[in-house]
Protein backbone atom coordinates (compact mmCIF):
# COMPACT_ATOMS: atom_id res chain seq x y z
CA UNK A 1 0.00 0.00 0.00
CA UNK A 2 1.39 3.32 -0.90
CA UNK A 3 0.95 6.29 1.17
CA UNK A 4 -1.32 8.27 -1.44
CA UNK A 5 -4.40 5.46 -0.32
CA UNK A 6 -6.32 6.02 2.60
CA UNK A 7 -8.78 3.90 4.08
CA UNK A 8 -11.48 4.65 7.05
CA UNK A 9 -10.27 1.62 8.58
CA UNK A 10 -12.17 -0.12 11.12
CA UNK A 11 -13.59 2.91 13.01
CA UNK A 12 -15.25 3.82 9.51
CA UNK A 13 -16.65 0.54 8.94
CA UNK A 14 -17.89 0.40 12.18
CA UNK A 15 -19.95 3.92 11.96
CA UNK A 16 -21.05 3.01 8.37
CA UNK A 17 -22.81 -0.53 9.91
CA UNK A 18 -23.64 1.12 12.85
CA UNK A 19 -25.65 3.75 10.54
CA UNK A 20 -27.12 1.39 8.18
CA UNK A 21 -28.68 -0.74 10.79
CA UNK A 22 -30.29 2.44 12.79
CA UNK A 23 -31.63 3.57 10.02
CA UNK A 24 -33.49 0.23 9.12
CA UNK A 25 -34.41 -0.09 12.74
CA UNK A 26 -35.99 3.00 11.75
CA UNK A 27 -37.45 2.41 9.12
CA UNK A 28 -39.26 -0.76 10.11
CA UNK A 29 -40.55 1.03 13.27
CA UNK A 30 -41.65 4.31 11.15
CA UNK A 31 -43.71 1.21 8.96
CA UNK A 32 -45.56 -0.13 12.44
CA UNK A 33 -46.52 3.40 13.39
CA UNK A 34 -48.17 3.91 9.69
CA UNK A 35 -49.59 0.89 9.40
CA UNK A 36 -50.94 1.28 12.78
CA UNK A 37 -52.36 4.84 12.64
CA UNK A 38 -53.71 3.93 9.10
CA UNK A 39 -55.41 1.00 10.58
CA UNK A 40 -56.92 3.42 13.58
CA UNK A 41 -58.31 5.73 11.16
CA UNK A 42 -60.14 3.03 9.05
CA UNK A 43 -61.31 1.22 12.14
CA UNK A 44 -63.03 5.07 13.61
CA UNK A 45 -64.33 5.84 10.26
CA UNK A 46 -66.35 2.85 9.70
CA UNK A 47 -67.41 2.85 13.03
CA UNK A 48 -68.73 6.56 12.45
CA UNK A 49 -70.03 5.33 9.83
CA UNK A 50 -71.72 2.12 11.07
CA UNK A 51 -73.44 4.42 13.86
CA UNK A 52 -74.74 7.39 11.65
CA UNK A 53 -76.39 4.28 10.00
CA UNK A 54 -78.02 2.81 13.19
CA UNK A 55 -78.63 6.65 14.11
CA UNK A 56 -76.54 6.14 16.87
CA UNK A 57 -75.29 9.36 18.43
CA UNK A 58 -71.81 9.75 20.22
CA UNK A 59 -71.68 11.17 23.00
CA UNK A 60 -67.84 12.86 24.34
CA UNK A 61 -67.01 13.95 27.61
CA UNK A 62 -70.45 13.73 28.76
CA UNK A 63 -69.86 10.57 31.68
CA UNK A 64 -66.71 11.48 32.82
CA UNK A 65 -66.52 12.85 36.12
CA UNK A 66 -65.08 16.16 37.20
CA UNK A 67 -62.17 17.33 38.64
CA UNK A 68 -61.77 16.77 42.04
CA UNK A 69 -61.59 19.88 43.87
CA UNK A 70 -62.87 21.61 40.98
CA UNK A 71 -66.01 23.73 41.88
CA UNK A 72 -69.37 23.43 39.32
CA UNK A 73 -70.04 26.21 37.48
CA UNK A 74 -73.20 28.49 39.48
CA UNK A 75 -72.57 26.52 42.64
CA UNK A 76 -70.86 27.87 46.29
């Protein structure tokens, strides 16, 4: 080997593997999270759907209780 060629050597082998297997670790979990908030959004929008058909109403925030130590509105 002369001394005009220079290699990375180890060290740069090492960061190149070490970056090529984050970023497919990365990529397969960025491929869960779509899949997954895909899969949410068709599963709420045919259940919107299913209950505007049985004329269903929903109903948010309505049962849950309130704050504790929280005063109602108009009361002492």
């Amino acid at each position: 080997m002369s001394a005009d060629q220079v290699t990375p050597g180890f060290l740069g082998f090492a960061m190149t593997a070490f970056m090529v297997i984050a970023v497919v670790l990365l990529m397969v979990s960025m491929t869960r999270r779509i899949r997954r908030v895909r899969y949410r959004a068709q599963f709420s929008t045919s259940e919107q759907d299913s209950q505007a058909v049985s004329g269903n109403r929903v109903v948010t925030g309505a049962s849950e209780p309130p704050i504790s130590g929280a005063v109602p509105h108009g009361g002492s």
